[in-house]
Protein backbone atom coordinates (compact mmCIF):
# COMPACT_ATOMS: atom_id res chain seq x y z
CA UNK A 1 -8.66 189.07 -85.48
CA UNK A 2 -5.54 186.90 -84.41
CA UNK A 3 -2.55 188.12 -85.89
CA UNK A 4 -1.46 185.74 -88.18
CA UNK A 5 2.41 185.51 -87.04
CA UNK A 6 1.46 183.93 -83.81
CA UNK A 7 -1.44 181.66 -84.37
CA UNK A 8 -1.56 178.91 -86.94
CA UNK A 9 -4.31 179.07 -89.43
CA UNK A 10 -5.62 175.30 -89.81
CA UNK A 11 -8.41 174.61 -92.57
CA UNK A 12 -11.94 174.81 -92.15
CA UNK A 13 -13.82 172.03 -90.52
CA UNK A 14 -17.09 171.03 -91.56
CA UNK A 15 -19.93 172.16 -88.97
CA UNK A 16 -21.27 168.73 -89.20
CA UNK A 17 -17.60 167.54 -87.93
CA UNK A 18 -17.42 170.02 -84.99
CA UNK A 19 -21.08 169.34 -83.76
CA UNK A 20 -20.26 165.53 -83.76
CA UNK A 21 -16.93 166.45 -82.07
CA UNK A 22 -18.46 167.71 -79.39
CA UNK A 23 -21.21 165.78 -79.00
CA UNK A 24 -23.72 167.89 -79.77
CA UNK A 25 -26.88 168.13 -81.82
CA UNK A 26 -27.94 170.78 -84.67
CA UNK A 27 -30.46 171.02 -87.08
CA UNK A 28 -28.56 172.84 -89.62
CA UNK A 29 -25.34 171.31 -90.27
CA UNK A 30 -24.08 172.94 -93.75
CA UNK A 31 -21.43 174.85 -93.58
CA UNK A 32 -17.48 175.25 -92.51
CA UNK A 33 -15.88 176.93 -89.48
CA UNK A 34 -12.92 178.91 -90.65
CA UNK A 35 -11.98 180.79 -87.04
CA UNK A 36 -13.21 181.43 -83.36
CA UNK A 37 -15.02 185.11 -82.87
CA UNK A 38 -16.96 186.19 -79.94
CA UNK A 39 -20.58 187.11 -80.62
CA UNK A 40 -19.42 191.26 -80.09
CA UNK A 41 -17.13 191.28 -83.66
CA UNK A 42 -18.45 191.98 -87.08
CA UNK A 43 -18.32 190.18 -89.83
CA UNK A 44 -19.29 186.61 -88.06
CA UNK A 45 -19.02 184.57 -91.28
CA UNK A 46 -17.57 181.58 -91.06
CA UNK A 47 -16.93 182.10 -87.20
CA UNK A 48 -17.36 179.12 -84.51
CA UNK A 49 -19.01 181.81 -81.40
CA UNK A 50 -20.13 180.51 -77.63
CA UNK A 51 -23.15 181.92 -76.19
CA UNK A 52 -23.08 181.52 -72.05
CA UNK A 53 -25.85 184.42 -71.78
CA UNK A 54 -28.84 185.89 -72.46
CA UNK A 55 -26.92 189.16 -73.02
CA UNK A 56 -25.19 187.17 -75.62
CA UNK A 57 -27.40 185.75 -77.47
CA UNK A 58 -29.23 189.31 -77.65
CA UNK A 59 -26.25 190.22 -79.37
CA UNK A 60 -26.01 187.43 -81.76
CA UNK A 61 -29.90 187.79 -82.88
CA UNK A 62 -29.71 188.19 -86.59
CA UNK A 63 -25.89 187.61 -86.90
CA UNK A 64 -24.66 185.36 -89.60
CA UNK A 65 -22.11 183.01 -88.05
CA UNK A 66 -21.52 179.42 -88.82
CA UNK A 67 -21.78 177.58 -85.58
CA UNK A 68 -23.19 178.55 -81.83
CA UNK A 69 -21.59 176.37 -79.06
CA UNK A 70 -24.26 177.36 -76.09
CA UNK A 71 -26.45 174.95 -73.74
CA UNK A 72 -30.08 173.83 -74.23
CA UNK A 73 -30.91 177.11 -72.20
CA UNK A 74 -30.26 179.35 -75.15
């Protein structure tokens, strides 16, 4: 968890907003992204996580997070 003295905590943004941001697609879109995790932390709620592997995405099976940034290939 960032500490909280040297990073700014903006609000959340609407997973609908990020997906369009980056130009994405999604077929669930409900939601808000309060922070950036990586897939290994607990407690994913809320958490924007990137999935570059199959080793990752292993690891986020049955997570609940609020957005997955990966490719088409996961």
């Amino acid at each position: 968890m960032p500490d909280d003295r040297l990073f700014s905590r903006l609000a959340p943004i609407r997973v609908v907003d990020a997906v369009s941001a980056v130009g994405g697609t999604a077929s669930f879109t409900a939601g808000a992204i309060n922070r950036v995790a990586a897939p290994e932390e607990a407690g994913l709620e809320g958490a924007l996580v990137y999935c570059i592997d199959a080793k990752m995405a292993e690891i986020l099976a049955g997570k609940n997070f609020a957005l997955c940034l990966t490719t088409d290939k996961y």
